[in-house]
N, C-alpha and C. Protein backbone atom coordinates (compact mmCIF):
# COMPACT_ATOMS: atom_id res chain seq x y z
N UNK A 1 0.84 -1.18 0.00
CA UNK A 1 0.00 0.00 0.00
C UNK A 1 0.89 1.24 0.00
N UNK A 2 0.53 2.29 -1.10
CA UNK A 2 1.31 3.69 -0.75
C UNK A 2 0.91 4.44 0.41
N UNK A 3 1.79 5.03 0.58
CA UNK A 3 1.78 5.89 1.86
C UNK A 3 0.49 7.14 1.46
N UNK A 4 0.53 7.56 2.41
CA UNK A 4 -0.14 8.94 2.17
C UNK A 4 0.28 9.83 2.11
N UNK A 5 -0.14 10.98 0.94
CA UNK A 5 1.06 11.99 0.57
C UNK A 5 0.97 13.35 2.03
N UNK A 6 1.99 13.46 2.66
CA UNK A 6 1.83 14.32 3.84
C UNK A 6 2.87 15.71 3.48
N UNK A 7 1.65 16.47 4.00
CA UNK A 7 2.61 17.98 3.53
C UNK A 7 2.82 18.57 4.83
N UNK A 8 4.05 19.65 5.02
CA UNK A 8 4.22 20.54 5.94
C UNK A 8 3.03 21.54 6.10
N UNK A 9 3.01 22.08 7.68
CA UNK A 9 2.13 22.93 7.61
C UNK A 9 2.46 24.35 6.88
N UNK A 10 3.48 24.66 6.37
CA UNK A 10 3.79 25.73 5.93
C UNK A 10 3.36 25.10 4.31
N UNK A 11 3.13 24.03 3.21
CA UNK A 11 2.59 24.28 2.37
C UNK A 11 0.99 23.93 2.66
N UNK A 12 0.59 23.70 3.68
CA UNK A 12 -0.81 23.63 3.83
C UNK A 12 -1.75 25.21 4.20
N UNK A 13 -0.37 25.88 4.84
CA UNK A 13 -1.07 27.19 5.14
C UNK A 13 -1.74 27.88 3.54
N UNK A 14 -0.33 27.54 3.02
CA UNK A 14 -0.32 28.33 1.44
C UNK A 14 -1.44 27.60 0.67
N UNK A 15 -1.96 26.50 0.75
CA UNK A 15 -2.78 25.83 0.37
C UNK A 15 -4.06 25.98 0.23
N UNK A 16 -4.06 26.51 2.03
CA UNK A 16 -5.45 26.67 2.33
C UNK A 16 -6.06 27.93 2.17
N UNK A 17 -4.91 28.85 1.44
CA UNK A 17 -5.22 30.44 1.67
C UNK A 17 -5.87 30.59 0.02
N UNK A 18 -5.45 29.68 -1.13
CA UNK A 18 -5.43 29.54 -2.12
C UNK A 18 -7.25 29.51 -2.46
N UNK A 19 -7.29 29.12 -4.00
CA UNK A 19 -8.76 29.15 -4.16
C UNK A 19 -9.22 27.62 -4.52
N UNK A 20 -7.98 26.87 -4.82
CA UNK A 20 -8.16 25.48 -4.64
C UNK A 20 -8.02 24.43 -3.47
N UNK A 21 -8.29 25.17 -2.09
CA UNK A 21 -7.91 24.96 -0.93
C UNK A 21 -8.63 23.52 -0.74
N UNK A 22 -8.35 22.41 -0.20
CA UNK A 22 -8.98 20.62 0.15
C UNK A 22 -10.00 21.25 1.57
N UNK A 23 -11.15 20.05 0.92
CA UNK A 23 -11.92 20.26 2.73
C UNK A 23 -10.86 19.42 3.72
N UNK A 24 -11.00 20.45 4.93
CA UNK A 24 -10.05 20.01 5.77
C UNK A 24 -11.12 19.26 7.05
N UNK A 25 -10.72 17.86 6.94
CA UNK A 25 -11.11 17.32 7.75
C UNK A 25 -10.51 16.45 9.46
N UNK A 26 -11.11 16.86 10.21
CA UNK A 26 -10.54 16.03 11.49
C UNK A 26 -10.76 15.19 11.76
N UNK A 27 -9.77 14.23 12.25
CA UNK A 27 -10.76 12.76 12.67
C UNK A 27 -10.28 12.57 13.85
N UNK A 28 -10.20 13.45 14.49
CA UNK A 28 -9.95 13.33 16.40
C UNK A 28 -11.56 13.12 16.86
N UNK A 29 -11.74 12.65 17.51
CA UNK A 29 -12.99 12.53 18.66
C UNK A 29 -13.64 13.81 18.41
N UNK A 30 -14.93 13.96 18.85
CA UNK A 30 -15.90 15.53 19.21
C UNK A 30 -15.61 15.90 19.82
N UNK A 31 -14.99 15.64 21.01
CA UNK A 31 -14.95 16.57 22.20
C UNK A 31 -13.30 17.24 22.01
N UNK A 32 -12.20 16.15 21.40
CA UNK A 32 -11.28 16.67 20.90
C UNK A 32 -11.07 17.88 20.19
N UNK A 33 -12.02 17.55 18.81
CA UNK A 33 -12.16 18.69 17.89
C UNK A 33 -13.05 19.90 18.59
N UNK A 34 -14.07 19.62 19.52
CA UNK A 34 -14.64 20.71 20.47
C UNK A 34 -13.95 21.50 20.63
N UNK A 35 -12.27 21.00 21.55
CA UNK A 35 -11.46 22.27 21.91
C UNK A 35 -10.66 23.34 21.45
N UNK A 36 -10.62 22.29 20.42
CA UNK A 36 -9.83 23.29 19.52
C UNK A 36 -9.73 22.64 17.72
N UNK A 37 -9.31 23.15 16.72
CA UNK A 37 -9.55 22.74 15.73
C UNK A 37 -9.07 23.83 14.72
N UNK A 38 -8.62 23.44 13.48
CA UNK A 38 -8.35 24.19 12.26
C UNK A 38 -9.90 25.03 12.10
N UNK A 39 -9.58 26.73 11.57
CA UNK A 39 -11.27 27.05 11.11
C UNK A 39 -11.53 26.59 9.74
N UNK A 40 -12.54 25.93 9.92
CA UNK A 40 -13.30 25.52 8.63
C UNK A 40 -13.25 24.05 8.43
N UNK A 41 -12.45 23.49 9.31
CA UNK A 41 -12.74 21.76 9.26
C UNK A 41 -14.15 21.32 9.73
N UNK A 42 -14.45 20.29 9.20
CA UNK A 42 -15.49 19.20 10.08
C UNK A 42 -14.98 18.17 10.32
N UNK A 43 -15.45 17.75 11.14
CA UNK A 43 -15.35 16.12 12.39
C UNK A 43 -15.71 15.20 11.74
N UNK A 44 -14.87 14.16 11.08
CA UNK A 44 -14.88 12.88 10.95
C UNK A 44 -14.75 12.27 11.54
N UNK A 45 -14.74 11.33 13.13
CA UNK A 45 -13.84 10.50 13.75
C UNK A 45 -13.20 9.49 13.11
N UNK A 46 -12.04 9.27 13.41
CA UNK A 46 -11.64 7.97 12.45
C UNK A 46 -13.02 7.12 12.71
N UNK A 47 -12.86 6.89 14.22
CA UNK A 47 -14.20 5.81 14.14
C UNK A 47 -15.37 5.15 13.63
N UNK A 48 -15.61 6.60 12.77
CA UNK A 48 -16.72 6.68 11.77
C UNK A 48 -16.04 6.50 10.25
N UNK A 49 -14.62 6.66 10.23
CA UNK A 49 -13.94 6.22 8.64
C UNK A 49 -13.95 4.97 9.27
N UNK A 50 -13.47 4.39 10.04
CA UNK A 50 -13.19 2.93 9.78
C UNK A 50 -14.10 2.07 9.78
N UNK A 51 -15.70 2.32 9.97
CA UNK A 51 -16.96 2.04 9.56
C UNK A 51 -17.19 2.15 8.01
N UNK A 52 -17.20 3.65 7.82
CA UNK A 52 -17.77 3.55 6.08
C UNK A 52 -16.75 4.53 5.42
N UNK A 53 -15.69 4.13 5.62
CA UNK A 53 -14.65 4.50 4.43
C UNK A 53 -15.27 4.59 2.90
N UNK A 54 -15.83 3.73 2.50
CA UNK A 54 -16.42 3.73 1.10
C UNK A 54 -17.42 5.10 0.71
N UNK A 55 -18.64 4.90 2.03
CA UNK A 55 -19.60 5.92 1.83
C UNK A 55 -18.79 7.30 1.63
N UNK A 56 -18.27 7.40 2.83
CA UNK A 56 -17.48 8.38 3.03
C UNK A 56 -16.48 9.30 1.99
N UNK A 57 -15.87 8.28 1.66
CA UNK A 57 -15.08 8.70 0.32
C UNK A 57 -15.39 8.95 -0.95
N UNK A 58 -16.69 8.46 -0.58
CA UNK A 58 -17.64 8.26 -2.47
C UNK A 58 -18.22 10.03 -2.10
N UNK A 59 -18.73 10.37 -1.01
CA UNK A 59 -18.96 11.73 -1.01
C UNK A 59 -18.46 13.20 -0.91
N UNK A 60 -16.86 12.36 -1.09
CA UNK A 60 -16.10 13.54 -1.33
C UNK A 60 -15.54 14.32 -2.40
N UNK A 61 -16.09 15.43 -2.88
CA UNK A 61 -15.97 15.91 -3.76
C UNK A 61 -14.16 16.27 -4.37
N UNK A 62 -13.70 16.88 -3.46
CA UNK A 62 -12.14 17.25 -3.97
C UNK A 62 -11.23 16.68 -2.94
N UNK A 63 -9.76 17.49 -2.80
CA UNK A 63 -8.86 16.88 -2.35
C UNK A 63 -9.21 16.95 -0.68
N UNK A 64 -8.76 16.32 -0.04
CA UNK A 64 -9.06 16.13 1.48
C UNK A 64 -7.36 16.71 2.62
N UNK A 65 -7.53 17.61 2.89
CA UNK A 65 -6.52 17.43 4.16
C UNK A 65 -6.68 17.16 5.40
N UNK A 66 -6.32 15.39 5.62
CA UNK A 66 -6.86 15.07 7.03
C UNK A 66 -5.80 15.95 8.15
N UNK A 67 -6.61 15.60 9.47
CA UNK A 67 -5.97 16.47 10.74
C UNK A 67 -6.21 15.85 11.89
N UNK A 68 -5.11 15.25 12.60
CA UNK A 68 -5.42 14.64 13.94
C UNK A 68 -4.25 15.89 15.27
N UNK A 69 -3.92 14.94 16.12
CA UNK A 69 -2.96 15.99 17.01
C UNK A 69 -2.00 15.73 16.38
N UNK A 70 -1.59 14.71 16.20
CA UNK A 70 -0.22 14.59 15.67
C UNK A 70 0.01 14.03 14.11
N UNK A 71 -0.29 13.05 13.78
CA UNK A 71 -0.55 12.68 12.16
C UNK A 71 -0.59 11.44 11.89
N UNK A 72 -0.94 10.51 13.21
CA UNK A 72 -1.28 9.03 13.36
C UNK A 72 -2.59 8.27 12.87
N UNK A 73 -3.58 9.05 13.71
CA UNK A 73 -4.81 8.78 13.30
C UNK A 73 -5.02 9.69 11.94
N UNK A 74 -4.35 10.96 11.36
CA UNK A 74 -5.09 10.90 10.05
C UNK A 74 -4.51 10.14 8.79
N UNK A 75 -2.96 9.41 9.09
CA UNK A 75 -2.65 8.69 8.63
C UNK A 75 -3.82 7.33 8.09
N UNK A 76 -3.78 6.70 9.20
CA UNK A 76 -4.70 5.63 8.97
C UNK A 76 -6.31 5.73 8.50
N UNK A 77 -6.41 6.90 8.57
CA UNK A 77 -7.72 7.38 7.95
C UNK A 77 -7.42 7.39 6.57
N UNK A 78 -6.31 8.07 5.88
CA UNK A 78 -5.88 8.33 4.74
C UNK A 78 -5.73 6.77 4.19
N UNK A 79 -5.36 5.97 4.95
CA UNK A 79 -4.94 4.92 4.24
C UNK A 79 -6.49 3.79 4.34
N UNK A 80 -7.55 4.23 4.87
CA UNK A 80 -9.26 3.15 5.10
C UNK A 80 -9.81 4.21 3.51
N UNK A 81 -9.01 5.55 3.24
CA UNK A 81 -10.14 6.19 2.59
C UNK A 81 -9.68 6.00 1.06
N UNK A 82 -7.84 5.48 1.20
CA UNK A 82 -7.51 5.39 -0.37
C UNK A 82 -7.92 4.96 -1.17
N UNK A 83 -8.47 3.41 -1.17
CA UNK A 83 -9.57 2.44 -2.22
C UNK A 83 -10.61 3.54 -2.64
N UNK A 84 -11.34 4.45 -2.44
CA UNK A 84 -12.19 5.18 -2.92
C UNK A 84 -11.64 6.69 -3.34
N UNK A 85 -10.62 6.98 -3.02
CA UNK A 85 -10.05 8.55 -3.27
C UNK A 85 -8.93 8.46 -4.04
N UNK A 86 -8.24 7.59 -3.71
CA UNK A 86 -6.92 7.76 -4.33
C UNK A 86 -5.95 8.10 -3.58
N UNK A 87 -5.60 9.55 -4.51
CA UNK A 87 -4.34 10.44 -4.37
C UNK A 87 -4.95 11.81 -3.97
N UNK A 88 -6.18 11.60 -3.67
CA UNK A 88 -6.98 12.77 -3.43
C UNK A 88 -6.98 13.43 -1.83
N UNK A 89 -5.88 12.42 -0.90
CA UNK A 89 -6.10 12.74 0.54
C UNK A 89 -4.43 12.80 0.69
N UNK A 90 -4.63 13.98 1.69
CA UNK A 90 -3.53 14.43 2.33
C UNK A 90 -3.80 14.07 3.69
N UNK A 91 -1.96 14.52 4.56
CA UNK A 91 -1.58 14.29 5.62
C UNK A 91 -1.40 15.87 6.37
N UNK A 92 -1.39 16.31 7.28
CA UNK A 92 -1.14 17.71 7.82
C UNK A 92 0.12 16.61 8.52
N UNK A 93 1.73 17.06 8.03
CA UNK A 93 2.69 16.45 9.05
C UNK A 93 2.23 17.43 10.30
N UNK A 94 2.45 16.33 11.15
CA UNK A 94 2.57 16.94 12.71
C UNK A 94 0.94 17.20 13.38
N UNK A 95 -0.05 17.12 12.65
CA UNK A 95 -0.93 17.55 12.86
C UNK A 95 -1.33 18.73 13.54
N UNK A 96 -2.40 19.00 14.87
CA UNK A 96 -2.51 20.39 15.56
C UNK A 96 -1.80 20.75 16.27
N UNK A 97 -0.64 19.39 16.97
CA UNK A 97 0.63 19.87 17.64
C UNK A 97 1.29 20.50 16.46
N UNK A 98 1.83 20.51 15.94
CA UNK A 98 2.67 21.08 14.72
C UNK A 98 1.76 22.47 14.29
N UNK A 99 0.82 22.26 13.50
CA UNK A 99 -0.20 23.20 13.18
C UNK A 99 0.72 24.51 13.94
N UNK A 100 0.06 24.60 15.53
CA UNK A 100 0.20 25.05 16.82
C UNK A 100 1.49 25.77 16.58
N UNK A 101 2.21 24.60 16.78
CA UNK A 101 3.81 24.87 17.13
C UNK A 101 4.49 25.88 16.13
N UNK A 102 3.82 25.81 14.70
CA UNK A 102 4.37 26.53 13.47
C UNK A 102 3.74 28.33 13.89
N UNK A 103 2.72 27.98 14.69
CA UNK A 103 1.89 29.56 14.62
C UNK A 103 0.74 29.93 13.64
N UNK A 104 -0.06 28.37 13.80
CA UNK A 104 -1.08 28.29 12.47
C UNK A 104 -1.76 28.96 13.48
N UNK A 105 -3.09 29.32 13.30
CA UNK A 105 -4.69 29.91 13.32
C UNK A 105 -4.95 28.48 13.90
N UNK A 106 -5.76 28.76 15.31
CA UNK A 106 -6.55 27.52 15.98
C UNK A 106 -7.73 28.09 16.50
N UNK A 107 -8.80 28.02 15.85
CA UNK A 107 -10.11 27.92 16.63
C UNK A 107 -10.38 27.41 17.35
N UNK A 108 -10.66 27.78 18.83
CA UNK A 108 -10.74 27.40 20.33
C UNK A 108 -12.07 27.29 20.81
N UNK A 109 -12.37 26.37 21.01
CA UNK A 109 -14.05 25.96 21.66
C UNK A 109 -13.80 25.97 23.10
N UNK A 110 -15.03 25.61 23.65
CA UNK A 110 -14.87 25.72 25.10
C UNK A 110 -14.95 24.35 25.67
N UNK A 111 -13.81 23.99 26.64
CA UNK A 111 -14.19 22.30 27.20
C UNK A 111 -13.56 21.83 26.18
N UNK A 112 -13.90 20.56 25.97
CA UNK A 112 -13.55 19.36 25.71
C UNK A 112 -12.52 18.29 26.42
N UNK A 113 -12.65 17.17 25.54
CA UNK A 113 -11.71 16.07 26.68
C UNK A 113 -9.90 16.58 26.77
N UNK A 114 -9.21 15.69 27.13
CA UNK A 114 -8.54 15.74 27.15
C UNK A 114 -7.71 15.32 25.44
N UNK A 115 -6.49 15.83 25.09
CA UNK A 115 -6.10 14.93 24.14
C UNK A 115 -5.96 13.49 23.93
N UNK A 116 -6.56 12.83 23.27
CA UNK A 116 -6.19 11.36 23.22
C UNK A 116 -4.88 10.76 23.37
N UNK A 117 -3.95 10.92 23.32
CA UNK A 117 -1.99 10.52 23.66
C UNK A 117 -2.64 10.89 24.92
N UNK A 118 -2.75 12.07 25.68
CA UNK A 118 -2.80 12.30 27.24
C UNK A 118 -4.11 11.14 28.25
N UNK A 119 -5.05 11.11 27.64
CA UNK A 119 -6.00 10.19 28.34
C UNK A 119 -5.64 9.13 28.02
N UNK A 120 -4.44 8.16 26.95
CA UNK A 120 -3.92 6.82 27.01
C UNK A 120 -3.53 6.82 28.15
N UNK A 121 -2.16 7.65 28.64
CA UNK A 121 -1.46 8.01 29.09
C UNK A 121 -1.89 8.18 30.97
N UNK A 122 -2.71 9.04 30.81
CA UNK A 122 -3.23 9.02 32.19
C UNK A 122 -4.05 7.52 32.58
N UNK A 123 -4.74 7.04 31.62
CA UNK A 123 -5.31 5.14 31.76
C UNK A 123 -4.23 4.45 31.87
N UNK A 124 -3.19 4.44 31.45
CA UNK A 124 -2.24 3.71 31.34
C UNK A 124 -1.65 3.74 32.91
N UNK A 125 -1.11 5.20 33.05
CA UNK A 125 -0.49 5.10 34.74
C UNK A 125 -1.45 4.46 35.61
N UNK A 126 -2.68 5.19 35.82
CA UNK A 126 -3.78 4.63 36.77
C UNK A 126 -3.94 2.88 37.03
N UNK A 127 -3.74 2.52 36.01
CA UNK A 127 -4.25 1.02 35.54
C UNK A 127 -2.75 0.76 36.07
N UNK A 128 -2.05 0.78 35.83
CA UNK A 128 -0.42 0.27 36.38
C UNK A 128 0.08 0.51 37.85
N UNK A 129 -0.21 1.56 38.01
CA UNK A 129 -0.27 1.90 39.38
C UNK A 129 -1.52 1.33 40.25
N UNK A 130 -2.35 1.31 39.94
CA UNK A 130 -3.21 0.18 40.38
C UNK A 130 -3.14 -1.12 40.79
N UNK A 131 -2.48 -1.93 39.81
CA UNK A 131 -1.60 -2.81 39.69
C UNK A 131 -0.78 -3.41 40.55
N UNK A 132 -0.14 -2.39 40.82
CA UNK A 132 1.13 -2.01 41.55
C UNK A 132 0.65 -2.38 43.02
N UNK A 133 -0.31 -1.38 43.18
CA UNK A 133 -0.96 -1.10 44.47
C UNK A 133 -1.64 -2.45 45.05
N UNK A 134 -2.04 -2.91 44.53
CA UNK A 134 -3.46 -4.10 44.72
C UNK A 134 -2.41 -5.32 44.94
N UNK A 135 -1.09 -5.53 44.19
CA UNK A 135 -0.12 -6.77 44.41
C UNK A 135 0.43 -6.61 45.91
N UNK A 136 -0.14 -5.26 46.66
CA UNK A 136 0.45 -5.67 48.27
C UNK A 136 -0.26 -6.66 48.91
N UNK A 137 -1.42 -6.67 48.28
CA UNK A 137 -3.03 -7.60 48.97
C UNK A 137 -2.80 -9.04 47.85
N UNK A 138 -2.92 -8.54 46.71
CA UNK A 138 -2.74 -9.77 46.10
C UNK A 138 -1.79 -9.73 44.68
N UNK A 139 -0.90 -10.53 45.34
CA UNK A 139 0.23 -10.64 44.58
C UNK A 139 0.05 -10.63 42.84
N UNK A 140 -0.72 -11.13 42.73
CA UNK A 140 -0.88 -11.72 41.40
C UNK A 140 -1.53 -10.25 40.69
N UNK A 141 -1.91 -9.55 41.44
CA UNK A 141 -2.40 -8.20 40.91
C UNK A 141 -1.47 -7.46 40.14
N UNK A 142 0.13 -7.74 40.29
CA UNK A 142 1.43 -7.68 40.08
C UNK A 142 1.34 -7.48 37.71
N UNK A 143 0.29 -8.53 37.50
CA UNK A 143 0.30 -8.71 36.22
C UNK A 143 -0.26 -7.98 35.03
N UNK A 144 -1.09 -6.88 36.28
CA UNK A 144 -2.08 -5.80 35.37
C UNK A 144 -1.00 -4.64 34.82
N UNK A 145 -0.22 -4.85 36.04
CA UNK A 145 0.80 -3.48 35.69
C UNK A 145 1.65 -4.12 34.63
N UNK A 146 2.16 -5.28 34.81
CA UNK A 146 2.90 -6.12 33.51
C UNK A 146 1.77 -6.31 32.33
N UNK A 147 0.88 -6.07 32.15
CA UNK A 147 0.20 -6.28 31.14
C UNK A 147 -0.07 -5.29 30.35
N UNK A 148 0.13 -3.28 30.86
CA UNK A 148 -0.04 -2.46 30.50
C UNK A 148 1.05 -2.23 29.80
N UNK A 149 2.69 -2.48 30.20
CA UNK A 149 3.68 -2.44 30.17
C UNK A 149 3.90 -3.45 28.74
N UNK A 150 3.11 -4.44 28.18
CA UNK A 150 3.31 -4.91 27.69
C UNK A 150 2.57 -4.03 26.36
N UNK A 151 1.09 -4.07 26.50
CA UNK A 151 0.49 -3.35 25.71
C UNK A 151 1.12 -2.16 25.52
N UNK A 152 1.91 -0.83 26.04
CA UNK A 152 2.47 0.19 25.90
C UNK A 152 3.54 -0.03 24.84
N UNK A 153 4.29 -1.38 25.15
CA UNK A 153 5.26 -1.77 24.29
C UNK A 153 4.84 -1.79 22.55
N UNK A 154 3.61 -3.03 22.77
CA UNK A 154 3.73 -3.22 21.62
C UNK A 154 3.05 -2.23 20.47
N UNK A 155 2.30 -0.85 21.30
CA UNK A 155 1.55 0.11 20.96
C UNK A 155 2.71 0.98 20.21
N UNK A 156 4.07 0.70 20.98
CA UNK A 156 4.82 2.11 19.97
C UNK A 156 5.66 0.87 18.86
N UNK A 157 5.98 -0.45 19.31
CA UNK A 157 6.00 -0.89 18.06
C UNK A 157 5.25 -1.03 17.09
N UNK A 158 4.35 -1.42 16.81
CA UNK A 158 2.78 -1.75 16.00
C UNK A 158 2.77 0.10 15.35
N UNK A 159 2.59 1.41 16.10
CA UNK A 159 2.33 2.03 15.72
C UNK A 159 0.86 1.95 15.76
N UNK A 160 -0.03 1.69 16.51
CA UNK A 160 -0.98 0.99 16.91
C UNK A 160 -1.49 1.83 18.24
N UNK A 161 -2.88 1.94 18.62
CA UNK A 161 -3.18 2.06 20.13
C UNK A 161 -4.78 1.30 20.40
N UNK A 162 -4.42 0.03 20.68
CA UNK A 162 -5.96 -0.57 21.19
C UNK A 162 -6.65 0.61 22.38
N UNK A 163 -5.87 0.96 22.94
CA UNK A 163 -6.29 1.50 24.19
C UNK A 163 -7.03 2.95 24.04
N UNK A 164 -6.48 3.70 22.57
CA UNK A 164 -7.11 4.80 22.53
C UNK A 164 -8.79 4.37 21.22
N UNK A 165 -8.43 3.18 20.68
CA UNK A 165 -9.54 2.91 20.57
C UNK A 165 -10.66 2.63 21.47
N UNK A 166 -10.45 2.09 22.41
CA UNK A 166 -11.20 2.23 23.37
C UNK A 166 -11.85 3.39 23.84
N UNK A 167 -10.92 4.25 24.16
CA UNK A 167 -11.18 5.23 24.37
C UNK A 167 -12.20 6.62 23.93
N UNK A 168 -11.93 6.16 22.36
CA UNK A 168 -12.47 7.05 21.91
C UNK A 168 -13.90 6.82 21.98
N UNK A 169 -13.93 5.36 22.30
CA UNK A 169 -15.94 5.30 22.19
C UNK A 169 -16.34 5.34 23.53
N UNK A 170 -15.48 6.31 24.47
CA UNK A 170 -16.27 6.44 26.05
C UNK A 170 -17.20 7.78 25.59
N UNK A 171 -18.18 7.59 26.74
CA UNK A 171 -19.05 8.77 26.42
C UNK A 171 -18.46 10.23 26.45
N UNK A 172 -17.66 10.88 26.87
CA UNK A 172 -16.68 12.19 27.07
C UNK A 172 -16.63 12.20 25.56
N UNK A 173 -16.27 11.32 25.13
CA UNK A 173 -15.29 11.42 23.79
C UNK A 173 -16.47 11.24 22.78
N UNK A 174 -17.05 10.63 22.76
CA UNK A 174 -17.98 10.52 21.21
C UNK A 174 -19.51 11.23 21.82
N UNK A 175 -19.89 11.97 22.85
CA UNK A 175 -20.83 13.09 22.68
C UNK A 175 -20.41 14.39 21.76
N UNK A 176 -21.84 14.14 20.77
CA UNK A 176 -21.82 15.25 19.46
C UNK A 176 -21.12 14.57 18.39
N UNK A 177 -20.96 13.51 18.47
CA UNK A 177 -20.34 12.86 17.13
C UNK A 177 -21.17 12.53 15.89
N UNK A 178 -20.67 13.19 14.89
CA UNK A 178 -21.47 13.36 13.83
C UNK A 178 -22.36 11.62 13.56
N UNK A 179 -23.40 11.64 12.94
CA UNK A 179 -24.01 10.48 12.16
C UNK A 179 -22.94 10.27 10.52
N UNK A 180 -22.97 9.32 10.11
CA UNK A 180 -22.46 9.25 8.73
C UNK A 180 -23.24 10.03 7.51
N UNK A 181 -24.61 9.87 7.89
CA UNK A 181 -25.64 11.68 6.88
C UNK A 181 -25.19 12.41 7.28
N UNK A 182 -24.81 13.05 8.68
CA UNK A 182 -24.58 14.32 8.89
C UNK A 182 -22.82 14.42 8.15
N UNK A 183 -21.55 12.87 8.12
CA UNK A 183 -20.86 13.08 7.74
C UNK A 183 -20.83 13.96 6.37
N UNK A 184 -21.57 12.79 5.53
CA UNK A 184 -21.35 12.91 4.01
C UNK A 184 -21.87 14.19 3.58
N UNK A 185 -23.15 14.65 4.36
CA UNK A 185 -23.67 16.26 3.94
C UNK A 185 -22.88 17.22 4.37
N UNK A 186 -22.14 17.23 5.05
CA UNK A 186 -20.74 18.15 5.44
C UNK A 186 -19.50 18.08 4.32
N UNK A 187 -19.99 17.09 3.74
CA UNK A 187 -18.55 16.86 2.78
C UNK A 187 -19.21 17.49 1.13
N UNK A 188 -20.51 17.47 1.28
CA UNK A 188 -20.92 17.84 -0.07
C UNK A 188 -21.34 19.08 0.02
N UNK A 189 -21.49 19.42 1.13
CA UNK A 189 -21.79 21.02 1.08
C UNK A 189 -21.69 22.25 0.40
N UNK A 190 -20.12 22.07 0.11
CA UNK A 190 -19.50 22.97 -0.45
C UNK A 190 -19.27 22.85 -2.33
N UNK A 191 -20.02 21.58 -2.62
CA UNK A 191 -19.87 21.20 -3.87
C UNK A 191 -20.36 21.84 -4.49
């Protein structure tokens, strides 16, 4: 499978200022994209590409620049949406950390969850330290924290996160999450 073609945010700025600018889409969680977000994107969750990639892609009119925090999840979005798009989807390198970091324009909502890397992250200690804690009473409790430790492992090998899949379908995270009509009519809108 080809990669997905990923641009700097400095040719995405120039991109987007242009008159052939891609709908820019996010596929962080709702409450993610709640807090903050590129202006003028809409909310895809991956969760909802890795359901109907097909639908999804069949209703997209032009080029796509996906957007996560960093460029993991719109990676793998890019790569559920290629069979139907092509060469038609981009990568934001670095995603809204980068975005951010360059001195892009961030539209700021109010609330939302935490970033997804940070709520692995905070599940991950809790659950280990837990672990930890509970093997004074019962030893064998010893294996939860070895089991996180394991999953953490194979999460940065794999390039992979079972755990933020999880995550993303807790209620915090997928209240206000688009329907797949409400997706595809967001994507044709502008057609």
């Amino acid at each position: 499978m080809n990669q997905p073609t990923k641009i700097t945010c400095e040719q995405a700025r120039t991109w987007l200022a242009g008159d052939d600018a891609p709908t820019i889409v996010d596929v962080r969680t709702p409450a993610e994209f709640a807090a903050e977000h590129l202006d003028g994107a809409i909310n895809i969750p991956l969760d909802l590409i890795q359901q109907h990639a097909d639908e999804i892609g069949r209703a997209a009119t032009g080029e796509m620049l996906l957007v996560c925090r960093t460029d993991n999840r719109a990676t793998q979005a890019a790569n559920l949406l290629a069979p139907t798009l092509g060469e038609r989807t981009y990568v934001l390198t670095g995603g809204m950390s980068g975005w951010a970091e360059k001195g892009g324009a961030v539209e700021q909502g109010t609330g939302g969850a935490w970033a997804m890397d940070r709520q692995v992250r905070a599940t991950a200690g809790a659950l280990a330290l837990t672990g930890i804690l509970a093997s004074t009473v019962a030893p064998k409790a010893k294996w939860l924290a070895g089991g996180i430790g394991a999953g953490l492992l194979f999460s940065g090998v794999s390039d992979t996160c079972a755990m933020s899949t999880v995550l993303a379908k807790a209620p915090w995270n997928t209240h206000g999450a688009p329907t797949l009509d409400e997706a595809t009519a967001a994507l044709t809108k502008g057609a």
